[in-house]
PDB file of N, CA and C in Angstrom:
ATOM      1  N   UNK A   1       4.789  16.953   7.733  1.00  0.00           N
ATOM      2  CA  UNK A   1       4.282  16.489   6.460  1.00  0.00           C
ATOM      3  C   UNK A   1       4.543  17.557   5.412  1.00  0.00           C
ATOM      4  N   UNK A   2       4.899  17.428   3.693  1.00  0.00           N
ATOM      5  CA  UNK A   2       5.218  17.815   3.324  1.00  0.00           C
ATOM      6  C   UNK A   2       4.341  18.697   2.943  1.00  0.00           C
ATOM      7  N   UNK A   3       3.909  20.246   2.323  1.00  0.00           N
ATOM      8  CA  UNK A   3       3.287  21.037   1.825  1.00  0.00           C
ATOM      9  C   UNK A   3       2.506  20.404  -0.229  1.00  0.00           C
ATOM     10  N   UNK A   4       3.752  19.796  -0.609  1.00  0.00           N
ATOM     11  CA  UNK A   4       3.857  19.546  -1.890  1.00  0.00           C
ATOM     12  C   UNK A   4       2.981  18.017  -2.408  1.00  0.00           C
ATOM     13  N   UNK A   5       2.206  18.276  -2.962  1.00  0.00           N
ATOM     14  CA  UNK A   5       1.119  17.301  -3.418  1.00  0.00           C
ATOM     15  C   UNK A   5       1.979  16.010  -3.632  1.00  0.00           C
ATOM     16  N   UNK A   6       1.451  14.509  -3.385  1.00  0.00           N
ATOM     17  CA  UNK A   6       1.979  13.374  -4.035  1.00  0.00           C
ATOM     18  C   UNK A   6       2.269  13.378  -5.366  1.00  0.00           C
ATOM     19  N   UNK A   7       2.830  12.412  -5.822  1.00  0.00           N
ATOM     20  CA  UNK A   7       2.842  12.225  -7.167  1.00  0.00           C
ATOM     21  C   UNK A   7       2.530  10.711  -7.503  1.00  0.00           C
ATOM     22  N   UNK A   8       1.954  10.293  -8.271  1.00  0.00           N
ATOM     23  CA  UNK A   8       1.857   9.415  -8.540  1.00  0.00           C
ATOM     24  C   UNK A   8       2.555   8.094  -8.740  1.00  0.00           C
ATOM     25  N   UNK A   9       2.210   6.757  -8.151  1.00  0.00           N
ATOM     26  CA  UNK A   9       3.454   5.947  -8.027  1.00  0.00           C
ATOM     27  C   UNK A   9       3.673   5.492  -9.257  1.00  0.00           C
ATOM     28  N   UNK A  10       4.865   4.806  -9.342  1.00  0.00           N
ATOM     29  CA  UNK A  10       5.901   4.774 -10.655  1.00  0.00           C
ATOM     30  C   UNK A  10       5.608   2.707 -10.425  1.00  0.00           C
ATOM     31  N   UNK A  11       6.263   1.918 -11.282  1.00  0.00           N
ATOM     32  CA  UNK A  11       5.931   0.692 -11.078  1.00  0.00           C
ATOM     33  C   UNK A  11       6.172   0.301 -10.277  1.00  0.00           C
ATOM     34  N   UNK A  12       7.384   0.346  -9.082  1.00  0.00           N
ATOM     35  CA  UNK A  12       7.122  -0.104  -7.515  1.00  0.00           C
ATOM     36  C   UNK A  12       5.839   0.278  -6.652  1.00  0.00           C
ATOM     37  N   UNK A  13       5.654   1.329  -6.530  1.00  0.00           N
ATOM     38  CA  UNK A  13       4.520   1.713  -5.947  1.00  0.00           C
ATOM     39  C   UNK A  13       2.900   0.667  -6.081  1.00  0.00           C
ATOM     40  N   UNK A  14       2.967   1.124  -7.490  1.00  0.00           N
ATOM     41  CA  UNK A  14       1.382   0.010  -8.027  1.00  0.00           C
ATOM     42  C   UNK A  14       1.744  -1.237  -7.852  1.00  0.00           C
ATOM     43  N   UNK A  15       2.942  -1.741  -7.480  1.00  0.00           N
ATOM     44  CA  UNK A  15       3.094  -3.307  -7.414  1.00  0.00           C
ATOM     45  C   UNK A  15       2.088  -3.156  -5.782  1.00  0.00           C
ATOM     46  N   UNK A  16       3.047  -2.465  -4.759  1.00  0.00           N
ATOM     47  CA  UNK A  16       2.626  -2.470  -3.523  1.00  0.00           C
ATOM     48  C   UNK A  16       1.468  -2.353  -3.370  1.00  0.00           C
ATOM     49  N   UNK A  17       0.764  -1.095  -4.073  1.00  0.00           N
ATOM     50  CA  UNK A  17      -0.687  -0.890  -4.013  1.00  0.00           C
ATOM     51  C   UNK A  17      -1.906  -2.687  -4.228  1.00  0.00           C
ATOM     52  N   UNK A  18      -1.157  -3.083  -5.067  1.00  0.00           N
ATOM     53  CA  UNK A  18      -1.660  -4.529  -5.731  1.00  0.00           C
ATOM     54  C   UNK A  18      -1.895  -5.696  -4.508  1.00  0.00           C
ATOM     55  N   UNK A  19      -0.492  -5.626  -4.076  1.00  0.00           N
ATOM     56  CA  UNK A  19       0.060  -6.019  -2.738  1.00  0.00           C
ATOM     57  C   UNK A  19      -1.159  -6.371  -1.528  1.00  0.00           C
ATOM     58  N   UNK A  20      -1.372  -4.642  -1.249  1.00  0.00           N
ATOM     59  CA  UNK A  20      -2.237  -4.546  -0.367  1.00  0.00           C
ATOM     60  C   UNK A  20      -3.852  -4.511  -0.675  1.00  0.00           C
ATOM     61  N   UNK A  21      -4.095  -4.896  -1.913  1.00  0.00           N
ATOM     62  CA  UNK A  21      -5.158  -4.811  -2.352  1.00  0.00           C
ATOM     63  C   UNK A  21      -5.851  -6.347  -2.485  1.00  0.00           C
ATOM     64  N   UNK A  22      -4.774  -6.957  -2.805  1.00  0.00           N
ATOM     65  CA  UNK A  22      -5.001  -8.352  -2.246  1.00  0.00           C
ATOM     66  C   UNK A  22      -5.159  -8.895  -1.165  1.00  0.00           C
ATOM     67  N   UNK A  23      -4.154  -8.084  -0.061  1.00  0.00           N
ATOM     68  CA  UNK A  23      -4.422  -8.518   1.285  1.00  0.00           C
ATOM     69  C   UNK A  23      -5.932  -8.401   1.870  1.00  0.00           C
ATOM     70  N   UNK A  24      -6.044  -6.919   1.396  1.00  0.00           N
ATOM     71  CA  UNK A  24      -7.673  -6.526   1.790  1.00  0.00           C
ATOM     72  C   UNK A  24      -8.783  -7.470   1.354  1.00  0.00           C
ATOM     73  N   UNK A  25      -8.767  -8.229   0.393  1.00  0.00           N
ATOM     74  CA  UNK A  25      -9.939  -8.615  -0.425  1.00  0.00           C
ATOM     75  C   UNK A  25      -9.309 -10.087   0.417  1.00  0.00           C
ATOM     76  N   UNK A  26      -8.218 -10.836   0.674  1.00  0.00           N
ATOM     77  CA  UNK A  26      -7.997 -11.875   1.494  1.00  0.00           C
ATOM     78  C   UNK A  26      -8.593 -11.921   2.634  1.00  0.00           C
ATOM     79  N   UNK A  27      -8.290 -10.889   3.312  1.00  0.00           N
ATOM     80  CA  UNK A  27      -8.629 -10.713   4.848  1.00  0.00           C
ATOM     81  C   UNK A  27     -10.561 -10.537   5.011  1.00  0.00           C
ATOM     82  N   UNK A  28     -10.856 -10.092   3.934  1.00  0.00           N
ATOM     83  CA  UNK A  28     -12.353  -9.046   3.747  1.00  0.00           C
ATOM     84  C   UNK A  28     -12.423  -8.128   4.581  1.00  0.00           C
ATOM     85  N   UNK A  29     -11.660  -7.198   4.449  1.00  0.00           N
ATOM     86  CA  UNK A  29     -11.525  -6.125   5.125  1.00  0.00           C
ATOM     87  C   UNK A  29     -11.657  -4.652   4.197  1.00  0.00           C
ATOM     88  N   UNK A  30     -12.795  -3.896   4.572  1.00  0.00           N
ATOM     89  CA  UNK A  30     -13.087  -2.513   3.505  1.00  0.00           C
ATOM     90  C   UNK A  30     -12.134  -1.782   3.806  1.00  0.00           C
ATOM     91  N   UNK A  31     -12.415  -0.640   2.529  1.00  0.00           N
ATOM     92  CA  UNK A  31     -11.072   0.105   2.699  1.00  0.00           C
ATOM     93  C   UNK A  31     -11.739   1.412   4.097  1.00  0.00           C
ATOM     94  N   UNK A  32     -12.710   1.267   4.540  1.00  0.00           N
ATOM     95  CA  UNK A  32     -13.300   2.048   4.935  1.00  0.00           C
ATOM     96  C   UNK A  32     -12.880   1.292   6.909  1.00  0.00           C
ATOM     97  N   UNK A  33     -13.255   0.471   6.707  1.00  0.00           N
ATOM     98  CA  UNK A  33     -12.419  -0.159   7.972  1.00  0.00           C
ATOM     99  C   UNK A  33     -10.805  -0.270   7.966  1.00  0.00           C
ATOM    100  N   UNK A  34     -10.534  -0.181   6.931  1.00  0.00           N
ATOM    101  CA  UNK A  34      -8.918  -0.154   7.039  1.00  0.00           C
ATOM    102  C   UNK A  34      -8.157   1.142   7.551  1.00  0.00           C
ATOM    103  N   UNK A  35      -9.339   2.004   6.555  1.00  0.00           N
ATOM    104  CA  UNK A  35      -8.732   3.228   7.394  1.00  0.00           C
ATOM    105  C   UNK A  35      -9.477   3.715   8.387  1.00  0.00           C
ATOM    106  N   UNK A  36      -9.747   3.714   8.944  1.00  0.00           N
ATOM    107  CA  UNK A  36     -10.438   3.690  10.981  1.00  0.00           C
ATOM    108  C   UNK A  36      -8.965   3.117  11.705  1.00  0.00           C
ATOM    109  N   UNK A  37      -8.795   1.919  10.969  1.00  0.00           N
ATOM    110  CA  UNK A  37      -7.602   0.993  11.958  1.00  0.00           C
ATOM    111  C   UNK A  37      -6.333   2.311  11.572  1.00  0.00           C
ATOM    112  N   UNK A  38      -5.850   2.960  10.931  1.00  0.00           N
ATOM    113  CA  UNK A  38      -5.140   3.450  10.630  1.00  0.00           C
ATOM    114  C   UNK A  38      -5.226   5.202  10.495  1.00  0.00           C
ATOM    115  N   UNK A  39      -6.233   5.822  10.769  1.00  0.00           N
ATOM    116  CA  UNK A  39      -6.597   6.733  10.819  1.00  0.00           C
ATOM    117  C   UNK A  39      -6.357   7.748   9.626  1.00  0.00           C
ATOM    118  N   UNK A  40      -6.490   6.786   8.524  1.00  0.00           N
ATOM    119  CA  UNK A  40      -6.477   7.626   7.351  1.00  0.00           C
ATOM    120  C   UNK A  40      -7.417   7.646   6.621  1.00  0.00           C
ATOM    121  N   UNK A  41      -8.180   8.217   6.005  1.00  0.00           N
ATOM    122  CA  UNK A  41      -9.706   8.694   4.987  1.00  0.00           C
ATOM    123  C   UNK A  41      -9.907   7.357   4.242  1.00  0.00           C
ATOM    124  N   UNK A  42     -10.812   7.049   3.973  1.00  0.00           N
ATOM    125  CA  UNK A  42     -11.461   6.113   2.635  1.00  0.00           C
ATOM    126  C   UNK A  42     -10.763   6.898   1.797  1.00  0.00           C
ATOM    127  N   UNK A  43     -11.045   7.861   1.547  1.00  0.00           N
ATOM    128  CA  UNK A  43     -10.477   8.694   0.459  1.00  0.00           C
ATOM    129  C   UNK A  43      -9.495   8.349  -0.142  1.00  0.00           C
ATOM    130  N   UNK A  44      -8.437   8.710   0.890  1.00  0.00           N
ATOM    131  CA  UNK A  44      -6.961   8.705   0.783  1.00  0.00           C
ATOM    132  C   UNK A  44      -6.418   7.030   0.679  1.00  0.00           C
ATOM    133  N   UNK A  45      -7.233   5.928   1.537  1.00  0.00           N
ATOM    134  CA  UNK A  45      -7.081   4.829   1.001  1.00  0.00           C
ATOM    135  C   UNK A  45      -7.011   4.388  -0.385  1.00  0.00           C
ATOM    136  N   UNK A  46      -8.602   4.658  -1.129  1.00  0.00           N
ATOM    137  CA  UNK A  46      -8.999   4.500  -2.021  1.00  0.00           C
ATOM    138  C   UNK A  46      -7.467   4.640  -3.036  1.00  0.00           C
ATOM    139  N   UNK A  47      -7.081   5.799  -3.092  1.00  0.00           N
ATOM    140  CA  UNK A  47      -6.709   6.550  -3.950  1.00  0.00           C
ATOM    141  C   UNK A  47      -4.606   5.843  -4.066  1.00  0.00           C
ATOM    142  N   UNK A  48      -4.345   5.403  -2.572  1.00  0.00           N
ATOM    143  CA  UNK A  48      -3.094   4.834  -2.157  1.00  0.00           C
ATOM    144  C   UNK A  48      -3.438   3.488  -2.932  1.00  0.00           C
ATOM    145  N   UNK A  49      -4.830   2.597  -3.134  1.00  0.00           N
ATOM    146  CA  UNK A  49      -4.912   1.293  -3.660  1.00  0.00           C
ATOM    147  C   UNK A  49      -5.313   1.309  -4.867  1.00  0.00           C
ATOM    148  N   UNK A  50      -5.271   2.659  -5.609  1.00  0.00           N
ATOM    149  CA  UNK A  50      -5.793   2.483  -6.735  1.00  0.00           C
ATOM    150  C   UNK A  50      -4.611   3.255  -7.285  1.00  0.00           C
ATOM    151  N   UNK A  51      -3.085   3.415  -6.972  1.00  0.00           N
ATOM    152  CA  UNK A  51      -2.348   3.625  -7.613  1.00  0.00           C
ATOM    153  C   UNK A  51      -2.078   5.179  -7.957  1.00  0.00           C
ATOM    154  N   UNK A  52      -3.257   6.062  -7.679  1.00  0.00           N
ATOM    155  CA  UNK A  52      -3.402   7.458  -7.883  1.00  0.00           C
ATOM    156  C   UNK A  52      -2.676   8.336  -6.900  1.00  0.00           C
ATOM    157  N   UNK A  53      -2.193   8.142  -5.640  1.00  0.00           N
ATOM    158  CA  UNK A  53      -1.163   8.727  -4.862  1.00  0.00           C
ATOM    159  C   UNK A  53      -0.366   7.862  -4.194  1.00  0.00           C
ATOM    160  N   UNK A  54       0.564   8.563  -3.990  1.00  0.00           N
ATOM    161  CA  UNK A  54       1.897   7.683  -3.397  1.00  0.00           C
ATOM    162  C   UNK A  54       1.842   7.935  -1.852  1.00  0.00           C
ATOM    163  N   UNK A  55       1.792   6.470  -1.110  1.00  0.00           N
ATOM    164  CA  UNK A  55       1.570   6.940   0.255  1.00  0.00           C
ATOM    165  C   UNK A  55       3.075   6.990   1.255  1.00  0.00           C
ATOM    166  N   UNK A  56       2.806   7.445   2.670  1.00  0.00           N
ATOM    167  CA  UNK A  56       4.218   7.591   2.910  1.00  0.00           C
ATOM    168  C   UNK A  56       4.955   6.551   3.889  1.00  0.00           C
ATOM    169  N   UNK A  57       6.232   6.376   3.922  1.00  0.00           N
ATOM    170  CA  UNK A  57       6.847   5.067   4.497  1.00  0.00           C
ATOM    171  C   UNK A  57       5.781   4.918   5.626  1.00  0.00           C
ATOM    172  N   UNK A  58       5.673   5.806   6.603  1.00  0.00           N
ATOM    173  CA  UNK A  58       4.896   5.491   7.924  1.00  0.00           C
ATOM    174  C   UNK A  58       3.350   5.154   6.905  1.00  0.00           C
ATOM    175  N   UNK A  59       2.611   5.700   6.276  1.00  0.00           N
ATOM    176  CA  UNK A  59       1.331   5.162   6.204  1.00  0.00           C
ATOM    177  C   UNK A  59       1.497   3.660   5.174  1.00  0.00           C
ATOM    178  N   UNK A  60       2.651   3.450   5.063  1.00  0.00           N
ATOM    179  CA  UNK A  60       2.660   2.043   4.098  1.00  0.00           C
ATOM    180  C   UNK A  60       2.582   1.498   5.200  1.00  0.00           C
ATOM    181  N   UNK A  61       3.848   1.307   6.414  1.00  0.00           N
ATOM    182  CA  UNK A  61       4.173   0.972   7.338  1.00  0.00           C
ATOM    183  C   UNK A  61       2.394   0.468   8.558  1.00  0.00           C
ATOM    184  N   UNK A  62       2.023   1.722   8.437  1.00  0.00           N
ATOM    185  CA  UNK A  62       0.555   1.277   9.565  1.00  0.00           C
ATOM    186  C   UNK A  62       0.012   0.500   8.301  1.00  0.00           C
ATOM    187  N   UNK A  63      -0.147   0.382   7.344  1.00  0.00           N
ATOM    188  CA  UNK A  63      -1.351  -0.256   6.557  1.00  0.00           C
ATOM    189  C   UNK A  63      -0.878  -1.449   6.498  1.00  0.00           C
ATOM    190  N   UNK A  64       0.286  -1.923   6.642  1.00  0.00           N
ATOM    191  CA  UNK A  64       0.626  -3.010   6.484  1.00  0.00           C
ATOM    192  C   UNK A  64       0.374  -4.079   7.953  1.00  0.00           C
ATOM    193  N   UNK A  65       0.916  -3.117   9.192  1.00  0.00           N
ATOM    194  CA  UNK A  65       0.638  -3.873   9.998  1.00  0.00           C
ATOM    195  C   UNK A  65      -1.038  -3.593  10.472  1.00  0.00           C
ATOM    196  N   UNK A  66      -2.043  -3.215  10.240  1.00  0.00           N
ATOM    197  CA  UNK A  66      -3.329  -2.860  10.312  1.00  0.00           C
ATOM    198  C   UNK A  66      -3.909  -4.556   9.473  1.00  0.00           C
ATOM    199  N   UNK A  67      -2.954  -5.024   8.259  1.00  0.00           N
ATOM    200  CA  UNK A  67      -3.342  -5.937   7.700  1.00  0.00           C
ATOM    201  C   UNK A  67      -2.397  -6.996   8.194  1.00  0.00           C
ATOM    202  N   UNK A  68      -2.036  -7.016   9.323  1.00  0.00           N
ATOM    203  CA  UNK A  68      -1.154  -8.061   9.898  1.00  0.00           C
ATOM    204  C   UNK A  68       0.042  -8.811   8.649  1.00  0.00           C
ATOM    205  N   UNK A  69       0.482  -7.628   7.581  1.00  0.00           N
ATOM    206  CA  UNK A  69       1.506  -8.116   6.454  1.00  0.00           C
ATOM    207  C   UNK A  69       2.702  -7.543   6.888  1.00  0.00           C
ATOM    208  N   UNK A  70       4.411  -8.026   6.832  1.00  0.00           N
ATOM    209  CA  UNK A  70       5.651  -7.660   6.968  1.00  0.00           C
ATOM    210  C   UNK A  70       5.840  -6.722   5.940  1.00  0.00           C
ATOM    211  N   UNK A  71       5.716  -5.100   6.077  1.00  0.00           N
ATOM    212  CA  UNK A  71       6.200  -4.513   5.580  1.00  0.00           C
ATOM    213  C   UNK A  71       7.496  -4.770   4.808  1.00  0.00           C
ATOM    214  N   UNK A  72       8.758  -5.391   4.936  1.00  0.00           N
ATOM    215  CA  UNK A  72       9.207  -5.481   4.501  1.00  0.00           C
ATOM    216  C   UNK A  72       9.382  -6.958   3.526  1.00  0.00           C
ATOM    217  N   UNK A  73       8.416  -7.702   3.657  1.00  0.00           N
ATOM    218  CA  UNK A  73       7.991  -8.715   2.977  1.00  0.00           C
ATOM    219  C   UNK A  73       7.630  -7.959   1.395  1.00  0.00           C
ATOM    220  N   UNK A  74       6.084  -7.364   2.248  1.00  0.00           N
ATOM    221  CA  UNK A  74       5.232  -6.815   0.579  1.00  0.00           C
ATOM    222  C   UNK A  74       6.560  -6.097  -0.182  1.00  0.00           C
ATOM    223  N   UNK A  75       7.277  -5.174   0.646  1.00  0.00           N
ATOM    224  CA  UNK A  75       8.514  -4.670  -0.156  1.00  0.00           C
ATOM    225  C   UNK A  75       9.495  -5.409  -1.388  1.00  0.00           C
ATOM    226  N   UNK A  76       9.834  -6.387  -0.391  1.00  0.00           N
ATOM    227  CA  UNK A  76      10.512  -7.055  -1.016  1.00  0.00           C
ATOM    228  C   UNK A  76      10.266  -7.878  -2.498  1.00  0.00           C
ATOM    229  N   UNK A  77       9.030  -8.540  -2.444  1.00  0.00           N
ATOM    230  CA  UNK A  77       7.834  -9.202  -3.427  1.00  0.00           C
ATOM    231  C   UNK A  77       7.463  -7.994  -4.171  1.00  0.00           C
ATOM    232  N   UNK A  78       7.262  -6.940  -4.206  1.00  0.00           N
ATOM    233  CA  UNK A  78       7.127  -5.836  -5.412  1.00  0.00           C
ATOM    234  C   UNK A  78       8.428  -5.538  -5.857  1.00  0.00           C
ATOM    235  N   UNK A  79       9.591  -5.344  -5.156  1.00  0.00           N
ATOM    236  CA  UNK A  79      10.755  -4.668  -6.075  1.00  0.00           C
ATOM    237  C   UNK A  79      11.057  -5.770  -6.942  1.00  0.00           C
ATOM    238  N   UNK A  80      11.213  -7.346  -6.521  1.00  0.00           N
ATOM    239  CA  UNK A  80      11.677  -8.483  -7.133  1.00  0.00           C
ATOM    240  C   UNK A  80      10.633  -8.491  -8.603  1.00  0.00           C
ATOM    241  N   UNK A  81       9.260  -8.234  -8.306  1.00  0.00           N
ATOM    242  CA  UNK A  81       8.488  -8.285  -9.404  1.00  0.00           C
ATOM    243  C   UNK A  81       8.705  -7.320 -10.416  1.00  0.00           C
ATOM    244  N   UNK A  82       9.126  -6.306 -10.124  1.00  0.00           N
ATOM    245  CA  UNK A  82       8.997  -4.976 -11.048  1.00  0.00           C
ATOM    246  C   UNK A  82      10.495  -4.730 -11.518  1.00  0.00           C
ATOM    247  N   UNK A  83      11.686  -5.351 -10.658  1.00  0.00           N
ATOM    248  CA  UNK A  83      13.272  -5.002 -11.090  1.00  0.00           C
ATOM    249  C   UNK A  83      13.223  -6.234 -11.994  1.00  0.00           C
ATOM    250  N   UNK A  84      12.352  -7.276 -12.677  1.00  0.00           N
ATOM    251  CA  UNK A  84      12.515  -8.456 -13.347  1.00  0.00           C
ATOM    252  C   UNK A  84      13.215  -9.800 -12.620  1.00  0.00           C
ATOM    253  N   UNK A  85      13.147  -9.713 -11.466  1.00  0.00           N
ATOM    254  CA  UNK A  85      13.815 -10.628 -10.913  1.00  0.00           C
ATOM    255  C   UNK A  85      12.888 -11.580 -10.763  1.00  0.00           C
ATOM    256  N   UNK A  86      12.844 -13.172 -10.590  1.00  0.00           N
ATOM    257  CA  UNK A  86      12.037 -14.202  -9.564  1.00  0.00           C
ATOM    258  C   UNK A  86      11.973 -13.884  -8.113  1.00  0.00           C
ATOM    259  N   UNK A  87      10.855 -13.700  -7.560  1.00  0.00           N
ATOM    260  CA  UNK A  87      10.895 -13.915  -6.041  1.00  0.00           C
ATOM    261  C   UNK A  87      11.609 -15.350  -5.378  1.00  0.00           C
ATOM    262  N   UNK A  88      11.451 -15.577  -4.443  1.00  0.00           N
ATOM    263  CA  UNK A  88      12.179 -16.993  -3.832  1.00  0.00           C
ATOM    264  C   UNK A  88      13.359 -17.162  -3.697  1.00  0.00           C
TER     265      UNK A  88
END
């Protein structure tokens, strides 16, 4: 893991964050149980769904399947939203 602090996500990122923020509130699942399933802090949840740090391929990767979502689905549905494209 890297030494060097996150940086904040850029408009792909907060799409994803959105992404999974929906899933959570779909599923009713806290961020506090989300991260138990995934072994990462409320904290650090909090902060990955509220757009304030950028999380990393592997912790997108567990959060996604923790919320039973295709990582490369939510991917796909944020770049299409944010490069101006239509999804579908």
């Amino acid at each position: 893991m890297s030494s060097q602090p996150r940086s904040r996500p850029a408009a792909l990122g907060m799409e994803i964050a959105a992404k999974l923020r929906e899933a959570l509130a779909r599923r009713q699942v806290t961020q506090a149980e989300l991260g138990k399933r995934v072994s990462i802090s409320t904290s650090q949840i909090s902060l990955y769904l509220r757009g304030k740090r950028s999380m990393s391929l592997d912790e997108f990767h567990s959060i996604c399947a923790a919320l039973e979502l295709s990582a490369d689905e939510v991917f796909s549905q944020a770049f299409l939203l944010t490069s101006g494209r239509q999804p579908g």
